[in-house]
N, C-alpha and C. Protein backbone atom coordinates (compact mmCIF):
# COMPACT_ATOMS: atom_id res chain seq x y z
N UNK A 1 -5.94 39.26 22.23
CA UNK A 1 -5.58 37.92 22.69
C UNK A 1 -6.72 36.95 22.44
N UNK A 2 -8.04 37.44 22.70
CA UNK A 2 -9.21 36.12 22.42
C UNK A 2 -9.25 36.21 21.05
N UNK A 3 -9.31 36.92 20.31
CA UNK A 3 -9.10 37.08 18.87
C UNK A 3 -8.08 35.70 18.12
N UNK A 4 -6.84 36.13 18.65
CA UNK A 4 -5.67 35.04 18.23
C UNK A 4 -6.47 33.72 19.18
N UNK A 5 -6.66 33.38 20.11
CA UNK A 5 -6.97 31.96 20.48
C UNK A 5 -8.17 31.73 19.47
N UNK A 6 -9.44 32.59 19.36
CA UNK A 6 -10.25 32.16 18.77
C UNK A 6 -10.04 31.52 17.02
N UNK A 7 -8.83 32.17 16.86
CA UNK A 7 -8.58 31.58 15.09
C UNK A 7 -7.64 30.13 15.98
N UNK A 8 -7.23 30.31 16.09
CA UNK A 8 -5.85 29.01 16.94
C UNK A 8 -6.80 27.51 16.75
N UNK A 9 -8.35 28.06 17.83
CA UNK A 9 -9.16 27.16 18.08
C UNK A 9 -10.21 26.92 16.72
N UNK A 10 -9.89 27.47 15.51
CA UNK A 10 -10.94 27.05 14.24
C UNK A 10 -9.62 26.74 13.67
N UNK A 11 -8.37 26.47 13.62
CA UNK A 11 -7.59 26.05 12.61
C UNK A 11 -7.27 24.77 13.15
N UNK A 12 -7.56 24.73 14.97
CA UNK A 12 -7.31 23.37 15.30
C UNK A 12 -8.33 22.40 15.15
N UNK A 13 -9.33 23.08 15.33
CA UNK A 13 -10.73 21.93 15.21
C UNK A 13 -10.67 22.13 13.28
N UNK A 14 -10.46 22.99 12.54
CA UNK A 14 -10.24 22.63 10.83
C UNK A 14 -9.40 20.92 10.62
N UNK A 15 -8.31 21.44 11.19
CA UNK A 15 -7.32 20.45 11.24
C UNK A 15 -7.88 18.87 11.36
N UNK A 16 -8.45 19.17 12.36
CA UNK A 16 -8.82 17.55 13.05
C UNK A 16 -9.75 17.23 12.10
N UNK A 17 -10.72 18.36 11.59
CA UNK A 17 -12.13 18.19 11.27
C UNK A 17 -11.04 16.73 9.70
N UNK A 18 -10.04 18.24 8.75
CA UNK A 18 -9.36 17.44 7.87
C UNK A 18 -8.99 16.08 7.88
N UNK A 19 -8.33 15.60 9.42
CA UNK A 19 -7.79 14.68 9.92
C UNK A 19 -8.83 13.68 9.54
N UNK A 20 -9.49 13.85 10.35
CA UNK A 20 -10.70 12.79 10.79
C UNK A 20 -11.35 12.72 9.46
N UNK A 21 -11.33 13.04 8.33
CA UNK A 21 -12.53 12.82 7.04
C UNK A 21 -11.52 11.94 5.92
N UNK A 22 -9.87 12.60 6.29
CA UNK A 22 -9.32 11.51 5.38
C UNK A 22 -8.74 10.61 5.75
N UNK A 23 -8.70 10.13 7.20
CA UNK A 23 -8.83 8.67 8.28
C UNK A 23 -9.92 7.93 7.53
N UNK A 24 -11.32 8.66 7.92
CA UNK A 24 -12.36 7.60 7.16
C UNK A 24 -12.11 7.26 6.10
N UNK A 25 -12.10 8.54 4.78
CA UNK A 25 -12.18 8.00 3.75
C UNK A 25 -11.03 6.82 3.18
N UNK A 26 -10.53 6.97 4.25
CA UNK A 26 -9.04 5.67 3.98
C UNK A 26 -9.38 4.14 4.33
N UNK A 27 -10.37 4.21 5.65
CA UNK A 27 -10.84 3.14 5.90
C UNK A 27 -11.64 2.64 5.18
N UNK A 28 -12.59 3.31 4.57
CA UNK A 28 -13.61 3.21 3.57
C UNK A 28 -13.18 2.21 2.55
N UNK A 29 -11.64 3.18 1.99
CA UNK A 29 -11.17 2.15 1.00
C UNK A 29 -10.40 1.14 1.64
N UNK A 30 -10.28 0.85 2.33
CA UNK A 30 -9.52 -0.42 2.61
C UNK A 30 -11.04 -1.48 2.91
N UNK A 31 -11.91 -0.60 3.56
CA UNK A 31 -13.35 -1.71 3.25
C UNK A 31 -14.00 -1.89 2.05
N UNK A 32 -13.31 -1.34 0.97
CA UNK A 32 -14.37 -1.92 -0.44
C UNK A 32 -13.19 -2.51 -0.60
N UNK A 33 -11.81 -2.39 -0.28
CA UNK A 33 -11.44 -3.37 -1.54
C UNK A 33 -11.06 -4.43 -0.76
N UNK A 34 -11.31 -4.97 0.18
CA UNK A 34 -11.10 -5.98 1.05
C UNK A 34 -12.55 -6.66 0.77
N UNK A 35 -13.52 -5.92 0.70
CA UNK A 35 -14.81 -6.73 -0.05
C UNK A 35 -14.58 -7.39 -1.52
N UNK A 36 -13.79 -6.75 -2.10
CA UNK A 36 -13.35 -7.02 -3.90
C UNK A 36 -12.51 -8.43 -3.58
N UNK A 37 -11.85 -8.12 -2.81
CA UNK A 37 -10.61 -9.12 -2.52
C UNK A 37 -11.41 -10.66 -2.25
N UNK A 38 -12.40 -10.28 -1.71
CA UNK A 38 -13.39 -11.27 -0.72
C UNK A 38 -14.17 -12.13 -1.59
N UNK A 39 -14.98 -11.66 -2.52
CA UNK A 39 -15.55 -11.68 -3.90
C UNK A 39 -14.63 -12.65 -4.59
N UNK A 40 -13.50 -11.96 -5.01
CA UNK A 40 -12.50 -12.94 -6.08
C UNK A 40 -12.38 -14.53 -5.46
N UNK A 41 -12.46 -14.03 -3.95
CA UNK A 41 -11.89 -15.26 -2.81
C UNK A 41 -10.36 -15.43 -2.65
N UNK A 42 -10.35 -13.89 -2.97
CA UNK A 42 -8.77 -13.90 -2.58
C UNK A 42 -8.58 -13.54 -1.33
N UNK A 43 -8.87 -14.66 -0.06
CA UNK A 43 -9.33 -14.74 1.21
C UNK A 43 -7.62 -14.26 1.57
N UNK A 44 -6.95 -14.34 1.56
CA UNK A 44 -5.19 -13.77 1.77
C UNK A 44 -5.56 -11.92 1.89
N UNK A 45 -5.55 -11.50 0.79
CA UNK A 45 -5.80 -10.06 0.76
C UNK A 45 -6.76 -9.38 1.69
N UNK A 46 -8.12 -10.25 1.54
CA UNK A 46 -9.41 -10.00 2.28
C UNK A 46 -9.02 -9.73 3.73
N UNK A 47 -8.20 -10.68 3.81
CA UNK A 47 -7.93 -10.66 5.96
C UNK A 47 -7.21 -9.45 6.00
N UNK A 48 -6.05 -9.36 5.21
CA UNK A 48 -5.29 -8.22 5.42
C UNK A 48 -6.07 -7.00 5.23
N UNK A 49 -6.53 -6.71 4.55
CA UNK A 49 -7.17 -5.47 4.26
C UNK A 49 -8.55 -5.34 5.57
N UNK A 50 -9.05 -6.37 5.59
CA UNK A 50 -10.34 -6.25 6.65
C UNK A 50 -9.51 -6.35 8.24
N UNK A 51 -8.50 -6.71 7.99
CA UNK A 51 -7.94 -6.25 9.55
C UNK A 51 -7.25 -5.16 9.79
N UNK A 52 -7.11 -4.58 8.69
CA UNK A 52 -6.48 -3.02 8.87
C UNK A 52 -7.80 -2.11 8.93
N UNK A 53 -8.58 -2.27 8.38
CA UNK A 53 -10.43 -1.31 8.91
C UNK A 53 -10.40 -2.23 10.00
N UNK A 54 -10.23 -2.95 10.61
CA UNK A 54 -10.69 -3.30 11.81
C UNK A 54 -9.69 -3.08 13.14
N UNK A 55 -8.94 -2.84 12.98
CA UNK A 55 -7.75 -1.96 14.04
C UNK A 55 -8.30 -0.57 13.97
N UNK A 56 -8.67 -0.28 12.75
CA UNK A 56 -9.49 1.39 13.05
C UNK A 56 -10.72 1.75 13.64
N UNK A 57 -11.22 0.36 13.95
CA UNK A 57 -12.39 0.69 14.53
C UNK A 57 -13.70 0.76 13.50
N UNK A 58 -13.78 -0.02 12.80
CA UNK A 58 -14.32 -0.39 11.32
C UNK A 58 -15.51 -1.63 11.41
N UNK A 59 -16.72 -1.35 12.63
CA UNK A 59 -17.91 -2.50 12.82
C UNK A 59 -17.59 -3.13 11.58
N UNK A 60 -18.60 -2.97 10.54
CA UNK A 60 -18.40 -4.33 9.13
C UNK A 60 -17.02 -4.96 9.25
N UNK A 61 -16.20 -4.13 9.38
CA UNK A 61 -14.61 -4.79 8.75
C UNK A 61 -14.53 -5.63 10.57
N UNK A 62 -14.79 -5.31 11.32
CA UNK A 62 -14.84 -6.44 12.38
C UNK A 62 -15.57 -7.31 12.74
N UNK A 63 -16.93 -7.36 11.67
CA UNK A 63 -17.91 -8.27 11.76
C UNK A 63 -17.17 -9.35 10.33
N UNK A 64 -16.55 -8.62 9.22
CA UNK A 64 -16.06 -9.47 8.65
C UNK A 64 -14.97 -10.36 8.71
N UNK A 65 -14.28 -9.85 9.42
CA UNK A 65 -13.02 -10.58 9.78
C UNK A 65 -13.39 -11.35 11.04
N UNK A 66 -13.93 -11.42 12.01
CA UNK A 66 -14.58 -12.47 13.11
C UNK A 66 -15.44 -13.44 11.56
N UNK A 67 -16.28 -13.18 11.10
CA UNK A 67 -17.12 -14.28 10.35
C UNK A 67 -15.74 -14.80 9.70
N UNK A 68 -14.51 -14.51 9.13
CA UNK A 68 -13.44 -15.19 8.60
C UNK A 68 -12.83 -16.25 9.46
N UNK A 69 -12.56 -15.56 10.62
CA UNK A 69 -12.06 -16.36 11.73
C UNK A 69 -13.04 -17.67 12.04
N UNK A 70 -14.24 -17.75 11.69
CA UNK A 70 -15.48 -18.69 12.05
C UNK A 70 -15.02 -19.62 11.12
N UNK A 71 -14.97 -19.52 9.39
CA UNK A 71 -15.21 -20.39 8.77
C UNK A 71 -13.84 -21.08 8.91
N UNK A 72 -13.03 -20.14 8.75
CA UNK A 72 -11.03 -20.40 8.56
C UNK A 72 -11.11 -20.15 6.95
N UNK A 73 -11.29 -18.89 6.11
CA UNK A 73 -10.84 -18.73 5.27
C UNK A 73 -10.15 -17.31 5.59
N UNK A 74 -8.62 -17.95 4.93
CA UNK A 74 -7.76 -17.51 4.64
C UNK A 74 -7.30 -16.88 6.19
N UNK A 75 -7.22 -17.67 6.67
CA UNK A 75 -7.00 -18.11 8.36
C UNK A 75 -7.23 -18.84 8.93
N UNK A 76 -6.23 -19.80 9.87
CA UNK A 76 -7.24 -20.71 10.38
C UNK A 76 -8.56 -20.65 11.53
N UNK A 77 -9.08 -21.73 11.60
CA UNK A 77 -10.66 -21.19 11.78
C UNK A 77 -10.22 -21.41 13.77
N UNK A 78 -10.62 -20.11 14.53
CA UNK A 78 -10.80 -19.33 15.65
C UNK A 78 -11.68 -19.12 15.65
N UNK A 79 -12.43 -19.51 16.81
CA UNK A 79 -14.11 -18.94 17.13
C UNK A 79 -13.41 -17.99 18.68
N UNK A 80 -12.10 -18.36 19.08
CA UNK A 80 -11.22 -16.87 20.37
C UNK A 80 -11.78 -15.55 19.62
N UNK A 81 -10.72 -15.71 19.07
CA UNK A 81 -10.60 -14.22 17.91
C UNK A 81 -11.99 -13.95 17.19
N UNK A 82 -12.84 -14.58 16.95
CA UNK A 82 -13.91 -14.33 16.23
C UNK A 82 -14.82 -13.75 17.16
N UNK A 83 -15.07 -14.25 18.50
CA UNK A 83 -15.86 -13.43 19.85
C UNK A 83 -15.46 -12.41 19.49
N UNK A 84 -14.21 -12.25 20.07
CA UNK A 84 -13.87 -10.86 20.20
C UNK A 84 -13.75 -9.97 19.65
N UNK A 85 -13.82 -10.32 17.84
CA UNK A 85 -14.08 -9.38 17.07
C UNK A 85 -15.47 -9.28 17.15
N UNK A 86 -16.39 -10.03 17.04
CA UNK A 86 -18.05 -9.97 17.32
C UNK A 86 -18.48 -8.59 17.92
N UNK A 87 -17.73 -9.04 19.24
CA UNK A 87 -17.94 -8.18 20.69
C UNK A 87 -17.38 -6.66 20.17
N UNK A 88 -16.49 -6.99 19.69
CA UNK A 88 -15.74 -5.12 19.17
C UNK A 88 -16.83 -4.68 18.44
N UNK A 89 -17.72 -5.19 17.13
CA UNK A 89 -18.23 -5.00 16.62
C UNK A 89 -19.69 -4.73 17.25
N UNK A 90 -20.30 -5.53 17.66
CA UNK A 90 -21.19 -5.65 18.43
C UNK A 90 -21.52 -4.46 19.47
N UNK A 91 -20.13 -3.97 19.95
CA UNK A 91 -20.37 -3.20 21.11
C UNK A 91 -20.74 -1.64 20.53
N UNK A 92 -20.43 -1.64 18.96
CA UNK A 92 -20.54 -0.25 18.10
C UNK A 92 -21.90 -0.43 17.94
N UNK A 93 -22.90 -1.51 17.77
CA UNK A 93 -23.96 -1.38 17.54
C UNK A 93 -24.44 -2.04 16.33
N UNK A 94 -23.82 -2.75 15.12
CA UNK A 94 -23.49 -3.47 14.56
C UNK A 94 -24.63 -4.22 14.46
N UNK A 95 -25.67 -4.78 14.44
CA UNK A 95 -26.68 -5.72 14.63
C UNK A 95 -26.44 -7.42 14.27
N UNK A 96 -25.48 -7.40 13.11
CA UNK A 96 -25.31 -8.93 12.62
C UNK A 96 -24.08 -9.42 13.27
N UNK A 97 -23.48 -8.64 13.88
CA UNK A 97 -22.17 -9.08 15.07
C UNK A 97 -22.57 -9.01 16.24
N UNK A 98 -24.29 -8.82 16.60
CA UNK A 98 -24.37 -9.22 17.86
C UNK A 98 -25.49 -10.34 17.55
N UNK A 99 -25.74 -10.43 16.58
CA UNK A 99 -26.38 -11.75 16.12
C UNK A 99 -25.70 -12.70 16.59
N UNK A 100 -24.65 -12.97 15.50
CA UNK A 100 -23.46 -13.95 15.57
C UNK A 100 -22.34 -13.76 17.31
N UNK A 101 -22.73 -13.26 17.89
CA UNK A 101 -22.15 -12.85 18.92
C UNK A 101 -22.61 -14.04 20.00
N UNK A 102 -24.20 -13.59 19.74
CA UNK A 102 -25.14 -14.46 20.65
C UNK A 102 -25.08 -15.94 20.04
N UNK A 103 -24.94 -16.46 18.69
CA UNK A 103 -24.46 -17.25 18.12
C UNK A 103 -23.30 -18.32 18.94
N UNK A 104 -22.23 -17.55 18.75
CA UNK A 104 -21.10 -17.72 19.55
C UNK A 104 -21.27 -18.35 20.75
N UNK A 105 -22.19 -17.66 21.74
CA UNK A 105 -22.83 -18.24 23.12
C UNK A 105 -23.60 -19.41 23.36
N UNK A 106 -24.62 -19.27 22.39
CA UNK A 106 -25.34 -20.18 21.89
C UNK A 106 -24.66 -21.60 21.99
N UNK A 107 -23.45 -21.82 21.07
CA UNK A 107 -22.96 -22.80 20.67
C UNK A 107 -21.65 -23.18 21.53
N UNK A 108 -20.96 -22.63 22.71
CA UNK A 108 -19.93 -22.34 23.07
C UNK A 108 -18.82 -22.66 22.09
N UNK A 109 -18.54 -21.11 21.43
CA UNK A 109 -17.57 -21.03 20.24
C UNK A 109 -16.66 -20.12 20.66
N UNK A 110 -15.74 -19.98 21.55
CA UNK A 110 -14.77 -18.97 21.80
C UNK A 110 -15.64 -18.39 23.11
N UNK A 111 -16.48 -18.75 23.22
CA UNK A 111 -16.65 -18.75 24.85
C UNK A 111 -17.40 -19.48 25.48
N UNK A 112 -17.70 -19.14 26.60
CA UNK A 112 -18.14 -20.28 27.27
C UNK A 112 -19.87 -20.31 27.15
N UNK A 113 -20.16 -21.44 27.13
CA UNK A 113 -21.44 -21.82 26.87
C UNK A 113 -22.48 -20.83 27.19
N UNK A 114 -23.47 -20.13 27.00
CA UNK A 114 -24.68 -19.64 27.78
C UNK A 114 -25.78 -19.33 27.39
């Protein structure tokens, strides 16, 4: 019986291990080519693609899409939504989304002054 749980428990942690490497490597690509997209200034594609790494939990792709929300390309310009992507970002450890975070405060841009 510990025999059978012990394989149970390496095919389940295999599994996840699988899971979890081609999650990233998916996000990965949706963060280079949302950078490509970004580049051309095909700011349409860029949001879409940088907000799908950023629903996954994707710091850059939520530091990039808050800096989108700042300027209003290829969205209109939200400094709401741009905190709070900051802050998502920011809270991973992110350094230039808690730059721009404190930024945000700085200037009262989607929040309140401080």
């Amino acid at each position: 019986m510990v025999r059978i749980f012990s394989r149970s428990c390496f095919i389940v942690f295999g599994l996840a291990t699988v899971a979890t490497t081609v999650t990233v490597t998916a996000h990965a690509g949706d963060l280079a080519d949302a950078e490509k997209a970004f580049a051309r200034k095909d700011f349409t594609q860029a949001l879409a693609l940088f907000r799908k790494a950023a629903a996954n939990g994707d710091a850059m792709a939520q530091f990039n899409l808050a800096t989108m929300h700042v300027k209003g390309q290829g969205t209109p310009q939200n400094y709401a939504a741009a905190a709070a992507l900051f802050l998502q970002s920011a809270t991973q450890g992110y350094a230039p989304a808690q730059n721009s975070l404190g930024v945000r405060y700085e200037k009262g841009q989607g929040v309140a002054q401080d």
